[in-house]
Protein backbone atom coordinates (compact mmCIF):
# COMPACT_ATOMS: atom_id res chain seq x y z
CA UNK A 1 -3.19 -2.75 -20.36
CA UNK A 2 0.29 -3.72 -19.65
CA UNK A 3 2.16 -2.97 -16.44
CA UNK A 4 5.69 -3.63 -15.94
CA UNK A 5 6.73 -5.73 -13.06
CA UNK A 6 6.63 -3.14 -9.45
CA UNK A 7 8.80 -4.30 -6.86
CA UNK A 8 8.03 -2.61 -3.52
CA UNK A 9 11.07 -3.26 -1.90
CA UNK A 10 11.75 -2.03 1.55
CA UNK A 11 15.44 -0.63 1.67
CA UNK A 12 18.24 1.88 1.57
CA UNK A 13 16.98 5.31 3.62
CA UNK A 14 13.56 4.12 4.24
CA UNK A 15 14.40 1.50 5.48
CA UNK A 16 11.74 -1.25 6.31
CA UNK A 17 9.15 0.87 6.12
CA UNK A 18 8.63 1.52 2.74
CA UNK A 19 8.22 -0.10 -0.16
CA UNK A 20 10.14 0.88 -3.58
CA UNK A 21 8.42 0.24 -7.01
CA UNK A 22 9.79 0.24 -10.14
CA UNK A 23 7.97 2.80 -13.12
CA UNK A 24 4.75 1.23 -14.46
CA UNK A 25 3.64 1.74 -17.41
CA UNK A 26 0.01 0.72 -19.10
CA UNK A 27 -1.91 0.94 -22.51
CA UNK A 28 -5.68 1.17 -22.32
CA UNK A 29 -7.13 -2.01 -23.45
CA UNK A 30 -10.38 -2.36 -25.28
CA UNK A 31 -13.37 -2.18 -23.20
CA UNK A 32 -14.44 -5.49 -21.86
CA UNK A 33 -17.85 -6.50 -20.82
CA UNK A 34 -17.60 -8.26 -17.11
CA UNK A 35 -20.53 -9.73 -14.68
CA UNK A 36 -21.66 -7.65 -12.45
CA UNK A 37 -19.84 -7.26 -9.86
CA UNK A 38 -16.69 -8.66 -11.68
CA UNK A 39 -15.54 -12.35 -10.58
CA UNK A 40 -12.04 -13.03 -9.53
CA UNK A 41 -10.63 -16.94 -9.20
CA UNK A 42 -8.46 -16.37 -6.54
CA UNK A 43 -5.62 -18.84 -7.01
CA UNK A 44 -3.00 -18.62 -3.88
CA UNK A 45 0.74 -20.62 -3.98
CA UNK A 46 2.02 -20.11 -0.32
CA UNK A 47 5.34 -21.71 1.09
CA UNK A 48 7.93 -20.84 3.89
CA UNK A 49 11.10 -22.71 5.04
CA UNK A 50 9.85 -22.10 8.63
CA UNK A 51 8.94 -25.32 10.65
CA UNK A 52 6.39 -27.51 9.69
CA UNK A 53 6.20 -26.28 6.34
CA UNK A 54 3.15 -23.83 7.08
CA UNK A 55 2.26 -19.98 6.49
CA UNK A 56 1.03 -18.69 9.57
CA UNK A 57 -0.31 -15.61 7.85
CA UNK A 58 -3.98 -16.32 6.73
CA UNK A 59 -2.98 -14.74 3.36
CA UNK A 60 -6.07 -16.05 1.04
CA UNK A 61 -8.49 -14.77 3.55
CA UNK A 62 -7.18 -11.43 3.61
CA UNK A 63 -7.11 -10.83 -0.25
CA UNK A 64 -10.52 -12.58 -0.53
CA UNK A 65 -11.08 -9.64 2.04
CA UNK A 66 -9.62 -6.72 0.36
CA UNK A 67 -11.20 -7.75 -2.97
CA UNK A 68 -14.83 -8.13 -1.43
CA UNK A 69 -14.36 -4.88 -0.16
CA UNK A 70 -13.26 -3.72 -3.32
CA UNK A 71 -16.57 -4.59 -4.96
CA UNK A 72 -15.45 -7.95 -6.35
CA UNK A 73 -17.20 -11.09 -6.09
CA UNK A 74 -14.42 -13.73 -5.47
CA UNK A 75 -14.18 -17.67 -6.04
CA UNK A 76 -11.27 -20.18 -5.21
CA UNK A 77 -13.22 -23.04 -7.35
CA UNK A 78 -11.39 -22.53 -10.89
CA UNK A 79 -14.57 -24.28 -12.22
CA UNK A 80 -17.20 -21.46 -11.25
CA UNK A 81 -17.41 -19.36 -14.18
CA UNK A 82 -15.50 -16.01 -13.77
CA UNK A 83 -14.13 -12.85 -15.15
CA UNK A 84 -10.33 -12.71 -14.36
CA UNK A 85 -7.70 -14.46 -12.37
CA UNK A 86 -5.96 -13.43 -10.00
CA UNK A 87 -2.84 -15.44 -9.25
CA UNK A 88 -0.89 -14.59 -5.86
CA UNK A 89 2.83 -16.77 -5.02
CA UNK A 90 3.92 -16.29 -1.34
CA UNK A 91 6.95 -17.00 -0.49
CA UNK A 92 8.66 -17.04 3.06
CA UNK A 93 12.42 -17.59 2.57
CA UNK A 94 15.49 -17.57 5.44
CA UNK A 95 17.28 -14.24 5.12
CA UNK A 96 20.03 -13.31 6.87
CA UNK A 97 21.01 -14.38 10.73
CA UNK A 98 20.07 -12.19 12.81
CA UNK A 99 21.88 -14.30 16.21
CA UNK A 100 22.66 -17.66 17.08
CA UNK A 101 19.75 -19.79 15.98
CA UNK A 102 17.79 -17.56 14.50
CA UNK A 103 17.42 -16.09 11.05
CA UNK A 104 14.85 -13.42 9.63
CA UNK A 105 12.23 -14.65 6.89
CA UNK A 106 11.57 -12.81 3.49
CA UNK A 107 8.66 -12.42 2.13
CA UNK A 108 8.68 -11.93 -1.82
CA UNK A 109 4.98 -11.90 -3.14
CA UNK A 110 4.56 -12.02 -6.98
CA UNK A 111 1.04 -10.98 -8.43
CA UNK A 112 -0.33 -11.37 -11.85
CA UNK A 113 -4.01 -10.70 -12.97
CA UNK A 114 -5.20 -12.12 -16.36
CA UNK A 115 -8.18 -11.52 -18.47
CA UNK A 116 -8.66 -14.33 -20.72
CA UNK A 117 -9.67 -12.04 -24.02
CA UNK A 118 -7.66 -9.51 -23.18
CA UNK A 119 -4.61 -10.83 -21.28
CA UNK A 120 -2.14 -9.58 -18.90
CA UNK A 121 -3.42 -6.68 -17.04
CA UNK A 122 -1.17 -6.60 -13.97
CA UNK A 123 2.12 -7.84 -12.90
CA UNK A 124 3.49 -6.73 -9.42
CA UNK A 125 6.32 -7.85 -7.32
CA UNK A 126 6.12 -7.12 -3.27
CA UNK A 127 9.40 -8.00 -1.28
CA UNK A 128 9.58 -7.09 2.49
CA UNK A 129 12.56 -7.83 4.68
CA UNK A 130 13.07 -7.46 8.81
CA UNK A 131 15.13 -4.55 10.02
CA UNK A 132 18.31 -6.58 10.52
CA UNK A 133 20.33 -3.57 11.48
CA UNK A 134 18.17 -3.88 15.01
CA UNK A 135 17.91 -5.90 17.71
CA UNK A 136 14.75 -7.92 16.56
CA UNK A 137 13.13 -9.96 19.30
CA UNK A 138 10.16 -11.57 16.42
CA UNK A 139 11.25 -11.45 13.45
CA UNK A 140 8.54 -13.22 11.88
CA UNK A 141 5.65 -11.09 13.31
CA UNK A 142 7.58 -7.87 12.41
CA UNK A 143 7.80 -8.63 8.43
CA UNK A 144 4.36 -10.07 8.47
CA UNK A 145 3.47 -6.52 9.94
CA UNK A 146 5.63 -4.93 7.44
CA UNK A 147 3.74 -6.78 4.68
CA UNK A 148 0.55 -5.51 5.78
CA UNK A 149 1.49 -2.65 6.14
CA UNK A 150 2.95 -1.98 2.85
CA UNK A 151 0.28 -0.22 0.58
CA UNK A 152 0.68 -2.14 -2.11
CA UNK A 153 -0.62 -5.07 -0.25
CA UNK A 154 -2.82 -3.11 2.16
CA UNK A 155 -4.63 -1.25 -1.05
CA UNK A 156 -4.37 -4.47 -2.96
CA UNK A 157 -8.55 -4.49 -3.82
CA UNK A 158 -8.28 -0.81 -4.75
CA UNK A 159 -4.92 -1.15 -6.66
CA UNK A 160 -6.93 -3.91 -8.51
CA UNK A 161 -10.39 -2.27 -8.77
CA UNK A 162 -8.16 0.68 -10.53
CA UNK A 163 -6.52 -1.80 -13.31
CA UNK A 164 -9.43 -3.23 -14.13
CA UNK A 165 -11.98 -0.40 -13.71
CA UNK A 166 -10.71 2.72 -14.27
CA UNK A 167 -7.49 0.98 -16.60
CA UNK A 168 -4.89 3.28 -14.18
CA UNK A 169 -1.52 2.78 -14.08
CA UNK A 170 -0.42 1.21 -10.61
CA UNK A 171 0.75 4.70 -9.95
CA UNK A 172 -2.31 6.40 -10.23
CA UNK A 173 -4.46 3.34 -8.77
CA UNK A 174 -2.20 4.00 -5.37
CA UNK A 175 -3.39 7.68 -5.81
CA UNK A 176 -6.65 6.90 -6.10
CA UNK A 177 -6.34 4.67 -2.80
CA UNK A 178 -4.90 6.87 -0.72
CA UNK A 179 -6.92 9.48 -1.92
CA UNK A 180 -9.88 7.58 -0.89
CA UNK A 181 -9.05 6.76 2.61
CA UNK A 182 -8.80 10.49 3.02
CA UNK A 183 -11.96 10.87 2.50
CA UNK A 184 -13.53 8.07 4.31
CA UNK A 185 -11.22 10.23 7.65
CA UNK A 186 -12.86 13.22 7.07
CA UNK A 187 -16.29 11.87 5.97
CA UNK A 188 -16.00 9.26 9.10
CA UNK A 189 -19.33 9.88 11.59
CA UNK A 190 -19.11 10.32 15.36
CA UNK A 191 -20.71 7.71 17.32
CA UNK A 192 -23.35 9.67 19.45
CA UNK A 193 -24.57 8.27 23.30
CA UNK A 194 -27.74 7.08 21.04
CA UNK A 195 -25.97 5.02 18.67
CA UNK A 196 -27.57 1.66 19.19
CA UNK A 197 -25.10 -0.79 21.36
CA UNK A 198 -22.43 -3.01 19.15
CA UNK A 199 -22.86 -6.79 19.86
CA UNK A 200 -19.61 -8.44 20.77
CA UNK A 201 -18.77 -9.33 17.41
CA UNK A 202 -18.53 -6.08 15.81
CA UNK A 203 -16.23 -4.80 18.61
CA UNK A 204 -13.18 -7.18 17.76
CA UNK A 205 -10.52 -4.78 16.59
CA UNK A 206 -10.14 -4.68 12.67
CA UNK A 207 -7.38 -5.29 11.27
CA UNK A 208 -7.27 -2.86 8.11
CA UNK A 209 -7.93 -0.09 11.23
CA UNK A 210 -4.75 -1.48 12.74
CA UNK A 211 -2.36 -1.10 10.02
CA UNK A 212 -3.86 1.87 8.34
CA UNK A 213 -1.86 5.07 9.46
CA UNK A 214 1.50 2.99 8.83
CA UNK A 215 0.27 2.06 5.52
CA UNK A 216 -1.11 5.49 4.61
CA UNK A 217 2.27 6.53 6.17
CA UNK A 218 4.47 4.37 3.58
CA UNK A 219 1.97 5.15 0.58
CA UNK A 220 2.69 9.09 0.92
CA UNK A 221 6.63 8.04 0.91
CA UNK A 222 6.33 5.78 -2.20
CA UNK A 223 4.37 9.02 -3.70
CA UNK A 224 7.74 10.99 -3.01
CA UNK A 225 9.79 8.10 -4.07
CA UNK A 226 8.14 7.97 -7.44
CA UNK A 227 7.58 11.87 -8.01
CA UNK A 228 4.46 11.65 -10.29
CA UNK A 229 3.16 14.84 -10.42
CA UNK A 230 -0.26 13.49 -9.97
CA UNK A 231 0.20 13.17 -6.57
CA UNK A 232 1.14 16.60 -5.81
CA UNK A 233 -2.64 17.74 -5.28
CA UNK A 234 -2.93 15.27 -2.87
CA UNK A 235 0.07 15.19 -0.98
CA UNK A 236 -0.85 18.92 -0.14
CA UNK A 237 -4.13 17.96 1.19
CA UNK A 238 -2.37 15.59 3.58
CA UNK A 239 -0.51 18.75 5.10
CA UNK A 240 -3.74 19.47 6.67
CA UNK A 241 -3.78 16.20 8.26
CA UNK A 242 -4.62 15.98 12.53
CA UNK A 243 -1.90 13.59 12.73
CA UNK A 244 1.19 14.91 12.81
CA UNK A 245 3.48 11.73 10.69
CA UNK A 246 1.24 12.07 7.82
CA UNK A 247 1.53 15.72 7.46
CA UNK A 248 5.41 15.49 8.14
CA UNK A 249 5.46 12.61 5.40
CA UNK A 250 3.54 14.89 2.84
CA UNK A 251 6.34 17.48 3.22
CA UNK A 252 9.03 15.22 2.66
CA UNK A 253 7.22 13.62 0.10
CA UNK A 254 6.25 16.99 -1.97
CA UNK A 255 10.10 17.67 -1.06
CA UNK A 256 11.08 15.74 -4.27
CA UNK A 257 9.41 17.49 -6.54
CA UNK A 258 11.62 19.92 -8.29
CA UNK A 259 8.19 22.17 -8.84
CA UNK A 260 7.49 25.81 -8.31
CA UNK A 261 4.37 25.43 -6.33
CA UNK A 262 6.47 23.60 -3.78
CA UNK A 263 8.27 26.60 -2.20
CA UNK A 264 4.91 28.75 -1.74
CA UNK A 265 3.46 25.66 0.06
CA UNK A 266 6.52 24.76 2.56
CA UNK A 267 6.12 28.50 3.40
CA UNK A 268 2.57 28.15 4.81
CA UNK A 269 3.49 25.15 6.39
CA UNK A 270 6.73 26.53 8.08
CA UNK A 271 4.33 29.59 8.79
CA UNK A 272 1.57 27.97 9.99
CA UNK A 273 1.53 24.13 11.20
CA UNK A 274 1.58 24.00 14.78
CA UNK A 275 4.42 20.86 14.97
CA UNK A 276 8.04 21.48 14.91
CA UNK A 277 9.02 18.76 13.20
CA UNK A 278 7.10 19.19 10.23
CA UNK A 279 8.08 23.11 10.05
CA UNK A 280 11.62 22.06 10.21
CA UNK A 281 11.07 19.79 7.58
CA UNK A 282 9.50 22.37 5.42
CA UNK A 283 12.35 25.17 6.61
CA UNK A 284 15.26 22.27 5.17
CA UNK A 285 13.18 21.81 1.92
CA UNK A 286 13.06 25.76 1.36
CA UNK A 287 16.93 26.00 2.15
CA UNK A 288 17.89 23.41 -0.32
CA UNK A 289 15.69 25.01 -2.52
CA UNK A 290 17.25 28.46 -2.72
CA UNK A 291 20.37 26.66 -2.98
CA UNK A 292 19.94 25.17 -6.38
């Protein structure tokens, strides 16, 4: 499988908060025979032109993170025997001034995952930028929350797992991600007053949790940026959704699709969804619609 560089760009209209990917494409490759679970080297390149020469995001951790969760085994010693690699360049650059002394930072992240019998499997470009038409107080701790909060990073063990597993497109790997989460919300069990007590250290706040709705939030947009129609089925589902920015994402999203099923669904949402927002959203879809 071959996929075609992605850059998820955050730009134009969406501004900062969401990334843009160019169309992927793949061919299934010939079934290959990996350990069990699969072993990734893990081979990180990080540089900034910030002070002291020094990433302050602990990128390598995170990946090795996502990827364990994933269902990978992982390995930064190229001389452990492994399965694929995994080759991640971070890059923090000066961007644009933003006021006297100080200047945002870009981060451009370009991934490539080989297979040494089979080659090439993935090749993905992530770019994030600050929002320079605001007044930004830390602009180096809002693009490092932008990055993780894109879903092309956030779903980066998935978005993997998909290539290698299920040979997916990019595309349909991101389905498959967001998809997933969905189900891990509704599936998700209520702590009762018997639950045995947490210890301290499984009560530190994670992460992934803390980025999650603005990275399911930017996945559904990317679905409507890209209008594959295999993400109709599941942008509809999110119109059921208890929070109210994912369900008014899903109709814009679905909004892009020049499909009929599209006008029979904004008209149970603008019939039925209990937020405003989101049934004006649906009413402005249905009027451009009869327009056409």
């Amino acid at each position: 499988m071959r996929l075609l560089f992605l850059s998820s760009v955050l730009l134009v209209g969406l501004t900062a908060a969401l990334p843009a990917a160019a169309q992927d494409t793949s061919i299934e490759p010939p079934t290959a025979e990996f350990r069990e679970p699969p072993v990734i080297y893990l081979d990180v390149h990080a540089s900034t032109w910030r002070a002291r020469g020094r990433v302050s995001f602990a990128l390598a951790p995170a990946l090795k993170s996502k990827l364990t969760s994933a269902g990978f085994a992982v390995t930064q010693d190229p001389e452990t025997p492994h399965d694929l690699t995994l080759t991640v360049d971070y890059r923090e650059e000066r961007g644009k001034p933003i006021s006297l002394g100080l200047s945002g930072t870009e981060i451009t992240c370009l991934v490539t995952l080989d297979d040494p019998r089979l080659g090439r499997l993935l090749a993905t470009r992530i770019h994030e930028a600050p929002t320079y038409t605001e007044l930004v107080t830390a602009p180096y701790v809002e693009v490092v929350e932008k990055f993780q909060e894109n879903p092309y990073f956030y779903f980066f063990g998935e978005l993997i797992r998909g290539s290698v597993e299920d040979h997916v497109d990019l595309t349909g790997a991101l389905i498959q991600a967001l998809a997933h989460q969905l189900d891990r919300e509704l599936h998700k069990r209520v702590p009762t007053p018997f639950d045995t007590l947490l210890s301290p250290a499984e009560t530190f706040p994670d992460l992934d949790l803390h980025y999650a709705s603005r990275a399911q939030e930017n996945a559904v947009r990317e679905l409507g940026r890209l209008k594959d129609s295999r993400a109709i089925a599941l942008l509809e589902r999110l119109m059921l959704h208890p929070d109210r920015q994912i369900r008014l994402s899903a109709v814009l999203a679905l909004g892009e699709f020049d499909v009929p099923s599209v006008a029979s669904t904004m008209t149970r949402v603008l019939q039925t969804d209990a937020d405003s927002a989101v049934r004006d959203a649906a009413n402005s879809i249905l009027t451009r619609a009869s327009t056409r």
